[in-house]
C-alpha atoms as a PDB file:
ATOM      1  CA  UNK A   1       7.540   3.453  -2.515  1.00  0.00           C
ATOM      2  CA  UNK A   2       6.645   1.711   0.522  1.00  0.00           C
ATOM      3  CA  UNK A   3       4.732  -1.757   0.840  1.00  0.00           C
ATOM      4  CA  UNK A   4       3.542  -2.362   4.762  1.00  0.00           C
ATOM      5  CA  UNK A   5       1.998  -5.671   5.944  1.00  0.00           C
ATOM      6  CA  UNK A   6      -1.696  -5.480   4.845  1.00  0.00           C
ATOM      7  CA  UNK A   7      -0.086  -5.201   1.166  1.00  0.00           C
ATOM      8  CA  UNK A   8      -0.486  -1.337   0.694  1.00  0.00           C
ATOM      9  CA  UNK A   9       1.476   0.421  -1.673  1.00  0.00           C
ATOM     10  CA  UNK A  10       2.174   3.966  -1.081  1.00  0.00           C
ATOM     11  CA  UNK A  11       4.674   6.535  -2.863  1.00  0.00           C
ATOM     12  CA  UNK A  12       5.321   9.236  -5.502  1.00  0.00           C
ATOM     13  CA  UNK A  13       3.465   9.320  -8.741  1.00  0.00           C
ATOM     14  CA  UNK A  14       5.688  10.897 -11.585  1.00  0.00           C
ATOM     15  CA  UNK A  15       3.577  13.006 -13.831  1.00  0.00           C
ATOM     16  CA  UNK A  16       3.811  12.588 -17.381  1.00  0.00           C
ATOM     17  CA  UNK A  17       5.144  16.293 -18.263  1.00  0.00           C
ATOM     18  CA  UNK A  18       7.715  18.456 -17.092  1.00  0.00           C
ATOM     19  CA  UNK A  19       5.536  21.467 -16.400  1.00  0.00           C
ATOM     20  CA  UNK A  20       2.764  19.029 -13.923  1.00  0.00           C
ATOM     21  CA  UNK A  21       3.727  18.478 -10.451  1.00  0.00           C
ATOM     22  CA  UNK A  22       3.656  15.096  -8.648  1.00  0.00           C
ATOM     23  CA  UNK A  23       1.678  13.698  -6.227  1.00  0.00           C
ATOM     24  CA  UNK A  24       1.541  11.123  -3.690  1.00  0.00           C
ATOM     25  CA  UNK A  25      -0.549   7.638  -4.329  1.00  0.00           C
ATOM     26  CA  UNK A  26      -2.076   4.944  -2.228  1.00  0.00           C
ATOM     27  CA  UNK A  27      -3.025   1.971  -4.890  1.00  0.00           C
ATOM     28  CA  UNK A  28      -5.737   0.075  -3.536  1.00  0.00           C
ATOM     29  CA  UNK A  29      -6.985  -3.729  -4.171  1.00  0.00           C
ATOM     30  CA  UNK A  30      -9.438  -3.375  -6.723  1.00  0.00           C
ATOM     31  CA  UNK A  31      -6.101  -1.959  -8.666  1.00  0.00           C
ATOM     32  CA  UNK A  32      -7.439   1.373  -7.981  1.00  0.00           C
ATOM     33  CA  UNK A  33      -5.550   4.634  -6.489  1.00  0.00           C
ATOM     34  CA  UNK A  34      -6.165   7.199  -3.980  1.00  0.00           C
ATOM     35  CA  UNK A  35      -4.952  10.573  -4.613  1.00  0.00           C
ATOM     36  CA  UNK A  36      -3.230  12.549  -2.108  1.00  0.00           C
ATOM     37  CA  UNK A  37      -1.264  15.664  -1.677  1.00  0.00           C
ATOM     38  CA  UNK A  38       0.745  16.891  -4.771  1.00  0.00           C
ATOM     39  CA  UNK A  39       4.507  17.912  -4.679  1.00  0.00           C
ATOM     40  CA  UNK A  40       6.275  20.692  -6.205  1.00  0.00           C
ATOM     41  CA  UNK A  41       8.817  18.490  -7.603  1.00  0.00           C
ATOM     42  CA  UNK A  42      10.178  14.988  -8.111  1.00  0.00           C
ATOM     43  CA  UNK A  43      12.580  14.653  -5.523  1.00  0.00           C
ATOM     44  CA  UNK A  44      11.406  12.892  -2.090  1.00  0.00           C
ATOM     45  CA  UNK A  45      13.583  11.031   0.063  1.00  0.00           C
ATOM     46  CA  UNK A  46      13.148   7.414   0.343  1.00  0.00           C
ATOM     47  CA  UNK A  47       9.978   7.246   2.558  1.00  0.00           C
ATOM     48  CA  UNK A  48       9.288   4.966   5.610  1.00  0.00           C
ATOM     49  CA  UNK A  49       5.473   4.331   6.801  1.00  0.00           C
ATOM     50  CA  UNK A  50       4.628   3.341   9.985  1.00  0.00           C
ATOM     51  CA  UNK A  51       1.749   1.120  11.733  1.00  0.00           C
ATOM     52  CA  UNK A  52      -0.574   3.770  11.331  1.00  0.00           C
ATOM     53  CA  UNK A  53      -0.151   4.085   7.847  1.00  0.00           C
ATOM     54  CA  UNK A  54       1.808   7.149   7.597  1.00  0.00           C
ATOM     55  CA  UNK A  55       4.650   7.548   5.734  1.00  0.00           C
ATOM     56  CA  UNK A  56       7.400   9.892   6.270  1.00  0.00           C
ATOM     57  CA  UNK A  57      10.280  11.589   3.928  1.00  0.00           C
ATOM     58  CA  UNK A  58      11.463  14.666   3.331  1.00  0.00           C
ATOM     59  CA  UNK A  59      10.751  16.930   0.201  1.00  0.00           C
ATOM     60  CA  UNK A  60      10.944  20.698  -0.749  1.00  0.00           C
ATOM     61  CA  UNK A  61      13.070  21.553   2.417  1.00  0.00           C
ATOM     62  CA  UNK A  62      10.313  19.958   5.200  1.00  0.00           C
ATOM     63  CA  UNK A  63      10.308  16.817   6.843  1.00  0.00           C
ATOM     64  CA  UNK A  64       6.516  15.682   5.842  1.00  0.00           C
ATOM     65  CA  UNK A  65       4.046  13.272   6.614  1.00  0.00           C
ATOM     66  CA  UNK A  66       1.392  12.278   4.559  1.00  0.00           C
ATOM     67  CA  UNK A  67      -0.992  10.170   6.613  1.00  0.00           C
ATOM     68  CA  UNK A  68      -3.787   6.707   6.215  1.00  0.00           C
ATOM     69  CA  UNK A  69      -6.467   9.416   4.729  1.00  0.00           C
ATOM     70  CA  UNK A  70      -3.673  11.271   2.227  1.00  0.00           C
ATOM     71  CA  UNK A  71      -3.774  14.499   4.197  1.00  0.00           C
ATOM     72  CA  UNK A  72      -0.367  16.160   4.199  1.00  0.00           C
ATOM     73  CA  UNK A  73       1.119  17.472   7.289  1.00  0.00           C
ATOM     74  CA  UNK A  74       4.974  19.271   7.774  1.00  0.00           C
ATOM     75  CA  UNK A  75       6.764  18.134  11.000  1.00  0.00           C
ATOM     76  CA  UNK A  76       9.794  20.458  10.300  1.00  0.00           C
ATOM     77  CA  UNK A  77      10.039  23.332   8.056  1.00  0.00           C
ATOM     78  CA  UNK A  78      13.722  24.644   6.875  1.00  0.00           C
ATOM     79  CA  UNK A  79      15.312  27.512   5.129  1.00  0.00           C
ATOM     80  CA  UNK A  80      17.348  25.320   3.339  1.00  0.00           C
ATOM     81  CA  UNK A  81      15.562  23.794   0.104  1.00  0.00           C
ATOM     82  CA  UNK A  82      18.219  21.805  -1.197  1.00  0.00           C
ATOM     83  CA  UNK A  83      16.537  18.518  -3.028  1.00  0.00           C
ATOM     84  CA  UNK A  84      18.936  16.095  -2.218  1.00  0.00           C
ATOM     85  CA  UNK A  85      17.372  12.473  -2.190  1.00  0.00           C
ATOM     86  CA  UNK A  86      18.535  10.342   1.399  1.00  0.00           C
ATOM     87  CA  UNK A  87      17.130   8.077   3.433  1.00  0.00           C
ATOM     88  CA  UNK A  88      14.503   8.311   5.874  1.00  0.00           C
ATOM     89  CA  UNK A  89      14.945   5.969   8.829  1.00  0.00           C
ATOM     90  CA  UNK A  90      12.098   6.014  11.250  1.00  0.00           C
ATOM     91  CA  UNK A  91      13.160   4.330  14.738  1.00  0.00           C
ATOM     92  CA  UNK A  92      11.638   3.604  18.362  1.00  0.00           C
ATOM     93  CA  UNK A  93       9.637   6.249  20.175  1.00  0.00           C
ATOM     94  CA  UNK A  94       8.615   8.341  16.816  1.00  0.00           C
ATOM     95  CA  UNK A  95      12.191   9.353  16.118  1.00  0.00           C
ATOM     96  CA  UNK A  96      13.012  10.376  12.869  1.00  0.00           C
ATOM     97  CA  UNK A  97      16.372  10.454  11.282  1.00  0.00           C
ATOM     98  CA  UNK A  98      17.256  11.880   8.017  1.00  0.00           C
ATOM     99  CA  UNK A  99      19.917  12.157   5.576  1.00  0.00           C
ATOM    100  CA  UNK A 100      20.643  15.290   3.682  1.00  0.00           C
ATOM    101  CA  UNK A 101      23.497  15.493   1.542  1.00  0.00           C
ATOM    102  CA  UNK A 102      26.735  15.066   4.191  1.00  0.00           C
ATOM    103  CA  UNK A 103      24.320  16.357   6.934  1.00  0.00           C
ATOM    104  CA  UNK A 104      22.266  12.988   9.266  1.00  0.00           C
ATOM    105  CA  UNK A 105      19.205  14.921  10.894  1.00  0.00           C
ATOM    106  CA  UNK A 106      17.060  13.631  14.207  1.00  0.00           C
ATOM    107  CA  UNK A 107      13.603  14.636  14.661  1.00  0.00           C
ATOM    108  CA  UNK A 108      11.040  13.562  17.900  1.00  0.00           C
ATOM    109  CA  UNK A 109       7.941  12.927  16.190  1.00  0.00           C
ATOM    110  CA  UNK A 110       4.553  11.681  16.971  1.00  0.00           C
ATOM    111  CA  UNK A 111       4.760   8.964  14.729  1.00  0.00           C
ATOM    112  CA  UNK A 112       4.111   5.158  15.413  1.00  0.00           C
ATOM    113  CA  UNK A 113       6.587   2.502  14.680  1.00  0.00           C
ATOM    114  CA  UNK A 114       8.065   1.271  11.425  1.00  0.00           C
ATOM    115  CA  UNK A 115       4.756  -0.998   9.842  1.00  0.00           C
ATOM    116  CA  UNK A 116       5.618  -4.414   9.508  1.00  0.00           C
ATOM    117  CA  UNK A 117       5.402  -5.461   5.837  1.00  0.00           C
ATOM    118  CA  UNK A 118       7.723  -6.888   3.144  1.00  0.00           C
ATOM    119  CA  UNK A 119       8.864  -3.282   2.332  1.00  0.00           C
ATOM    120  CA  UNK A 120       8.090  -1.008   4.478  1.00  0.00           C
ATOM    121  CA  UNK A 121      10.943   0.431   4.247  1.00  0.00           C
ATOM    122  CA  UNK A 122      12.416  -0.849   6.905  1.00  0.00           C
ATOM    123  CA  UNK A 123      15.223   1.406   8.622  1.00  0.00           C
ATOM    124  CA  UNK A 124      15.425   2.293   4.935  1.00  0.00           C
ATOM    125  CA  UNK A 125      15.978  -0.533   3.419  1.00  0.00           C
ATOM    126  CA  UNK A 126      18.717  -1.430   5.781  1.00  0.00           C
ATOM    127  CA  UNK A 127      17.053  -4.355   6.565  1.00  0.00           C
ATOM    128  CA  UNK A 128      17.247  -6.134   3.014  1.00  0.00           C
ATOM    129  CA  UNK A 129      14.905  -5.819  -0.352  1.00  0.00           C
ATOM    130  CA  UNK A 130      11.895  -6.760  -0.259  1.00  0.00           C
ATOM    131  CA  UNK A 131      10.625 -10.313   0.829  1.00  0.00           C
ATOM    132  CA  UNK A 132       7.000 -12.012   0.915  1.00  0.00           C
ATOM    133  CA  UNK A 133       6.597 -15.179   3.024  1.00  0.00           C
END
């Protein structure tokens, strides 16, 4: 999950049975949640969001981004479906870097920069866990 500065939680929502598929979540303040996109599986890498509110990881073979309003775009498709959980860093000038299995992939994105937050993931968590002021 991600946590960026205004306090908003974002991430995957395990369903209860095997045979459902997942889905991505925004929780809200009123301890509420918006539903976005669902996923074919479990496996995500660990996301980053940035100041726009969209966060970024890679799932089902595609680099994805699932933006502020929960719509679901792919910013990189691949032949190669392995589901192999890594990190998701997302740097300076919407570059993406992602790690899958031995393999470190770059991507140029449109994406803004990492949110500020206690968690939003920063560089992947490089950064330490999280911390509220």
């Amino acid at each position: 999950m991600t946590v960026d500065g205004l306090g908003t939680v974002r991430g995957l929502s395990l369903s209860v049975t095997p045979s459902s598929t997942s889905r991505f979540r925004r929780l809200t303040n009123s301890n509420g949640r918006v539903d976005g996109p669902h996923l074919a599986d479990r496996h995500i890498s660990h996301p980053a969001v940035d100041t726009n509110g969209t966060t970024v990881f890679w799932h089902d073979g595609k680099l994805v981004a699932v933006d502020s309003d929960m719509a679901l775009r792919e910013l990189f498709v691949s032949d190669d479906d392995r589901n192999v959980p890594g990190r998701t860093l997302l740097l300076g000038g919407g570059l993406v870097v992602q790690s899958l299995g031995s393999e470190i992939l770059a991507f140029r994105t449109d994406l803004a920069a990492l949110a500020d937050g206690p968690w939003p993931c920063g560089d992947a968590n490089l950064l330490g866990n999280p911390v509220l002021e």
